[in-house]
N, C-alpha and C. Protein backbone atom coordinates (compact mmCIF):
# COMPACT_ATOMS: atom_id res chain seq x y z
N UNK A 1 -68.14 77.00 6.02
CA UNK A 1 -69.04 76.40 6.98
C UNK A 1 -70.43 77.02 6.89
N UNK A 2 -70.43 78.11 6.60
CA UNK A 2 -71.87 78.80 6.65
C UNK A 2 -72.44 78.10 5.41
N UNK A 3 -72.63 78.27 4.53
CA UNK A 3 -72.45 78.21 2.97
C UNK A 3 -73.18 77.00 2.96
N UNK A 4 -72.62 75.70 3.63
CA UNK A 4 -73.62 74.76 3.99
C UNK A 4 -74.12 74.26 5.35
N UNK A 5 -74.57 75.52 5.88
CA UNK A 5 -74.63 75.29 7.71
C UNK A 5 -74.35 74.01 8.31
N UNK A 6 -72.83 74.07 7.81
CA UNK A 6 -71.87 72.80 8.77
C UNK A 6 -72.24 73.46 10.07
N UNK A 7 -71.81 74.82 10.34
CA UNK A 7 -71.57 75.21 11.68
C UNK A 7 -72.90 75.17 12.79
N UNK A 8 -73.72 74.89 11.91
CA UNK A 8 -75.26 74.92 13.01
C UNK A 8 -75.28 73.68 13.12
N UNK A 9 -75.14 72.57 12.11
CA UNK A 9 -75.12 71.41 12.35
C UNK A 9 -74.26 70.61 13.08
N UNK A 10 -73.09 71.29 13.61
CA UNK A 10 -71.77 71.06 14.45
C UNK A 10 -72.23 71.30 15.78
N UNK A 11 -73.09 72.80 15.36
CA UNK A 11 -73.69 73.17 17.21
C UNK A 11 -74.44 72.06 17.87
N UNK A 12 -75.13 71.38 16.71
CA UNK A 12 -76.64 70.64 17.20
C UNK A 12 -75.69 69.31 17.80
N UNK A 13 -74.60 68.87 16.69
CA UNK A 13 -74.01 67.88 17.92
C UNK A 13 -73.65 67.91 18.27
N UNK A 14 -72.75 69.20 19.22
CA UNK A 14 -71.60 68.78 20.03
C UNK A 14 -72.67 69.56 21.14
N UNK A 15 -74.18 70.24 21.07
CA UNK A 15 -74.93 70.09 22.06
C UNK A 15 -74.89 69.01 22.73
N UNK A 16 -75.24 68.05 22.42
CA UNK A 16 -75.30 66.88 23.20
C UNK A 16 -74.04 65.77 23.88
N UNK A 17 -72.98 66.81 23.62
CA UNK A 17 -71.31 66.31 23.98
C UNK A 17 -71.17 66.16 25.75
N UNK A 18 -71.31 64.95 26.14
CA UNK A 18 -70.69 64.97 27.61
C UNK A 18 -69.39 64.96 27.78
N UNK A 19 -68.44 65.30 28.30
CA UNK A 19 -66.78 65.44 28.06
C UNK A 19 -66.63 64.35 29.35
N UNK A 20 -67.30 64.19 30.46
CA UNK A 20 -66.92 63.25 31.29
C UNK A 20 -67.35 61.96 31.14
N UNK A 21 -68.34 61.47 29.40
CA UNK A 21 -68.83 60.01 29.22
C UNK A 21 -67.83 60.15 27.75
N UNK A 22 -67.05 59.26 28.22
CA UNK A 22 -66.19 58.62 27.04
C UNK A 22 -67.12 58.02 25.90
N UNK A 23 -68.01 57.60 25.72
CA UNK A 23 -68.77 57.55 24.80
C UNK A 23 -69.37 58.05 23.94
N UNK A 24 -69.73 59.19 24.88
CA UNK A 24 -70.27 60.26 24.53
C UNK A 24 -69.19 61.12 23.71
N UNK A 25 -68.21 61.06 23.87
CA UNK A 25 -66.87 61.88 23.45
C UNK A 25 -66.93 60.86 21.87
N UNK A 26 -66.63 59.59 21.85
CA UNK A 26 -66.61 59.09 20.62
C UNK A 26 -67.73 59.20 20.20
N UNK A 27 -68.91 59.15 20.07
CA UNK A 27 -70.45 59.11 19.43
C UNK A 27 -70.40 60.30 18.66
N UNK A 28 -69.65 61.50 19.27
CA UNK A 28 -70.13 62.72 18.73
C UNK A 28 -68.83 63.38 18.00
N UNK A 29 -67.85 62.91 18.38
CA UNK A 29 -66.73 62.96 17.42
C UNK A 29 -66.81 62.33 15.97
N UNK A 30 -67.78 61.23 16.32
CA UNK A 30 -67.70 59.91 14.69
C UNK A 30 -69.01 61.06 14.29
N UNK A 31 -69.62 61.66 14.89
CA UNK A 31 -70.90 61.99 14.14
C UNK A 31 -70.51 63.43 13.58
N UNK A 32 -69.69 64.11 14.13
CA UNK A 32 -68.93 65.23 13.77
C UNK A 32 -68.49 65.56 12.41
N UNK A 33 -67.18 64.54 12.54
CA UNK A 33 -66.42 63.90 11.42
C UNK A 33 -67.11 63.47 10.27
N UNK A 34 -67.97 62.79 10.35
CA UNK A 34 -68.97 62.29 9.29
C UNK A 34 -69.75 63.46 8.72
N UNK A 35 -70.20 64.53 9.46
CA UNK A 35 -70.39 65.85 8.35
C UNK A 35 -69.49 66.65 7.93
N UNK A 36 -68.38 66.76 8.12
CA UNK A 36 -67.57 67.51 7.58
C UNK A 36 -67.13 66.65 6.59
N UNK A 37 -66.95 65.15 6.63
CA UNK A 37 -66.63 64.41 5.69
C UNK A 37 -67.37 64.99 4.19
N UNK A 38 -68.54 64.75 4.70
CA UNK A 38 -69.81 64.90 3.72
C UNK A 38 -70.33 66.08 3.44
N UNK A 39 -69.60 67.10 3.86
CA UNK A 39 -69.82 68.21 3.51
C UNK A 39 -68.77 69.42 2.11
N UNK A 40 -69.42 69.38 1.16
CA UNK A 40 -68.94 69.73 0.00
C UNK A 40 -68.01 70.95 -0.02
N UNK A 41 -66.86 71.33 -0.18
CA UNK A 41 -65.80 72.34 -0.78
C UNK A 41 -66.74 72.88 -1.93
N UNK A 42 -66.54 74.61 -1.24
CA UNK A 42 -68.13 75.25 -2.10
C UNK A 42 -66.46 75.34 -3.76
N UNK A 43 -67.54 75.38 -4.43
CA UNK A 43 -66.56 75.62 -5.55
C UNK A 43 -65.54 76.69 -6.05
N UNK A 44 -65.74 77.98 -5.32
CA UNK A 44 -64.94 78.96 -5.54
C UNK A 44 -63.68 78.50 -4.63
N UNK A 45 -63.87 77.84 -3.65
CA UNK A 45 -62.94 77.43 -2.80
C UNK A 45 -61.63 76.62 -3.30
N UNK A 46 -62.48 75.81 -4.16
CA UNK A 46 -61.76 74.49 -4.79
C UNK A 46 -61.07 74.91 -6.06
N UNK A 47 -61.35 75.58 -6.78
CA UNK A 47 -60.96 76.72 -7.68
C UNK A 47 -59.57 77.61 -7.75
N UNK A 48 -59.63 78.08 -6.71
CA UNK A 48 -58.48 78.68 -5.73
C UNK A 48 -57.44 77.66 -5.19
N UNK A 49 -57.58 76.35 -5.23
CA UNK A 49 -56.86 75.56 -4.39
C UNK A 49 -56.00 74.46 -5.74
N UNK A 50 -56.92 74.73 -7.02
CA UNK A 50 -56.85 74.19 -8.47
C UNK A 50 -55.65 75.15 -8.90
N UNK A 51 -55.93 76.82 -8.82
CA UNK A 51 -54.95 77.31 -9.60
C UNK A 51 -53.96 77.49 -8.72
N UNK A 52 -53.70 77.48 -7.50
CA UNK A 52 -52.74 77.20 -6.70
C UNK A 52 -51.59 76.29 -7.13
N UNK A 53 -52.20 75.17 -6.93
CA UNK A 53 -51.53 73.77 -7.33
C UNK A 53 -50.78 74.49 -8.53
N UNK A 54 -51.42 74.72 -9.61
CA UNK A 54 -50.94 74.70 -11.01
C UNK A 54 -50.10 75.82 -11.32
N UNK A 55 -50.47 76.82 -10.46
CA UNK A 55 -48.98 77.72 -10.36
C UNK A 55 -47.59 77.08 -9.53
N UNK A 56 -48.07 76.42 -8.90
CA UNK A 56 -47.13 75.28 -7.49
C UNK A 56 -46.05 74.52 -8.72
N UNK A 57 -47.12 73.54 -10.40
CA UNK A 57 -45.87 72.77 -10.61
C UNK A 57 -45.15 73.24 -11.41
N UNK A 58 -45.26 74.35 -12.10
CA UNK A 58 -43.85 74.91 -12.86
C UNK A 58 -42.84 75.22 -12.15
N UNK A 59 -43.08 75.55 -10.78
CA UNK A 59 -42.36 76.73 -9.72
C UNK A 59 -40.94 75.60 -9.71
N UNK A 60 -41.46 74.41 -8.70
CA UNK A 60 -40.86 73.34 -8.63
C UNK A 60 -40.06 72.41 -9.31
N UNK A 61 -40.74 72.18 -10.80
CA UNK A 61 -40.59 71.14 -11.34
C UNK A 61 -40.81 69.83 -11.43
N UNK A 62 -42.06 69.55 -10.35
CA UNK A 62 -42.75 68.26 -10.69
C UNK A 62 -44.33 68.57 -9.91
N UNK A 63 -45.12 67.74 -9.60
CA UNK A 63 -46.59 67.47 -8.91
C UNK A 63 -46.09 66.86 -7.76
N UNK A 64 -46.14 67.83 -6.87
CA UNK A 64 -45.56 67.65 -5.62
C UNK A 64 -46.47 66.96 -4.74
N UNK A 65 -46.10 66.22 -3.61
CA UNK A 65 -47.42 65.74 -2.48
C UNK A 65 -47.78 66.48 -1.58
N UNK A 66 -48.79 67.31 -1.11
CA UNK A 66 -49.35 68.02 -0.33
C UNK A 66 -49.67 67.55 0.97
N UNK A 67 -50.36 68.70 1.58
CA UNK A 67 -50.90 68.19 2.70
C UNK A 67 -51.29 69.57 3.46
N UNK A 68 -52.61 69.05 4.12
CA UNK A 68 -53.48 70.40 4.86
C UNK A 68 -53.29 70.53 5.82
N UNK A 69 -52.77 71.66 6.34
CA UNK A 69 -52.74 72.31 7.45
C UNK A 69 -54.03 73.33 7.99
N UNK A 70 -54.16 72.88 9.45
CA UNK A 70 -55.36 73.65 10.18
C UNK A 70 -54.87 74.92 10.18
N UNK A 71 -55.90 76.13 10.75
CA UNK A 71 -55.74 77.46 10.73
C UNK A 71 -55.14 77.56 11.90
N UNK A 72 -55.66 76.67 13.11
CA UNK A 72 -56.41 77.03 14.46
C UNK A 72 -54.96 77.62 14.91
N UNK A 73 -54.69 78.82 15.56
CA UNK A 73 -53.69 79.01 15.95
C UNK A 73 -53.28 78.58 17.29
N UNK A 74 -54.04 78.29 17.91
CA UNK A 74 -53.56 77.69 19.11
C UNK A 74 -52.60 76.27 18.85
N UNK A 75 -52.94 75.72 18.02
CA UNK A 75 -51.98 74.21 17.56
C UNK A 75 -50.55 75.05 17.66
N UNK A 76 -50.24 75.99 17.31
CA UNK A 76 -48.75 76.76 17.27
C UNK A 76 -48.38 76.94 18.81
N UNK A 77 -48.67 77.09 19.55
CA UNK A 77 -48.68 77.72 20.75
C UNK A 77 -47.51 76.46 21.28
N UNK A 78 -46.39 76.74 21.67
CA UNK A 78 -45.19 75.58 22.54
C UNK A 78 -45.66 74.63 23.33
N UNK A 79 -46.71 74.98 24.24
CA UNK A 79 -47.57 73.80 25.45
C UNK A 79 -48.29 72.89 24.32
N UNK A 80 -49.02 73.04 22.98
CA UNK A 80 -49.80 72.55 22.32
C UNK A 80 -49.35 71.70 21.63
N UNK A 81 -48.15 72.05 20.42
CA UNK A 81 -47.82 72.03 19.28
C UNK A 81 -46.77 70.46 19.59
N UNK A 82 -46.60 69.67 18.76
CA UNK A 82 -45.79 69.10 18.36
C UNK A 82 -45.08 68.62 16.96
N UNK A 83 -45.18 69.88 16.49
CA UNK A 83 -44.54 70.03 15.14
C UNK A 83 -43.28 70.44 15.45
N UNK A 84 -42.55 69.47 14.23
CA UNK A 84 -41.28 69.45 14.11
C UNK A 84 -40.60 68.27 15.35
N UNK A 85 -41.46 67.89 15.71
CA UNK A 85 -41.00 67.57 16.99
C UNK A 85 -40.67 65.95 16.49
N UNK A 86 -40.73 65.57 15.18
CA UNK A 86 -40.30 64.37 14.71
C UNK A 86 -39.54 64.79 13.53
N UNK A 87 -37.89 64.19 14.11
CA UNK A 87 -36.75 64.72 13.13
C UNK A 87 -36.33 63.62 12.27
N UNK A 88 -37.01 63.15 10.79
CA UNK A 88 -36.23 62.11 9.48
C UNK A 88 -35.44 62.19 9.17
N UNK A 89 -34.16 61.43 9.06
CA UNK A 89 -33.08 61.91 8.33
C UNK A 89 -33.45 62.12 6.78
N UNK A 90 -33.18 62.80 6.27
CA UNK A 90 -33.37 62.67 4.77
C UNK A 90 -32.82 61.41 3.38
């Protein structure tokens, strides 16, 4: 985030965030979203996430499907979380 001051540019809009104008809640969520969209994976990052993978498909035995998980630890927390909380049969 620093690297390409997402995080100052995150401050500047969620400055203007009213939480009690529903509009205001979507305007600045879509405007949010749209820089992080557009905001580039610095390359050492992506690098790390390249040789990952590629140690990942020998381990296994095929190119597996992924998927990103947030840091934020509060998502873990029992009141928060609803992981796991949808059981597929296999």
């Amino acid at each position: 985030m620093e690297e390409n001051d997402l995080r100052g540019e995150l401050e500047k809009v969620f400055s203007n965030l009213n939480p009690e104008d529903t509009e205001s809640l979507a305007a600045v969520g879509h405007e949010a979203r749209s820089l992080i969209l557009q905001t580039a994976i610095p390359e050492p990052v992506t690098a790390e996430i390249r040789a990952a993978y590629q140690d990942l498909v020998p381990r296994i035995g095929n190119e597996p499907s992924l998927a990103v998980r947030s840091s934020a630890s509060a998502e873990d927390l029992p009141e928060a979380s609803f992981a796991d909380s949808l059981n597929l049969p296999h």
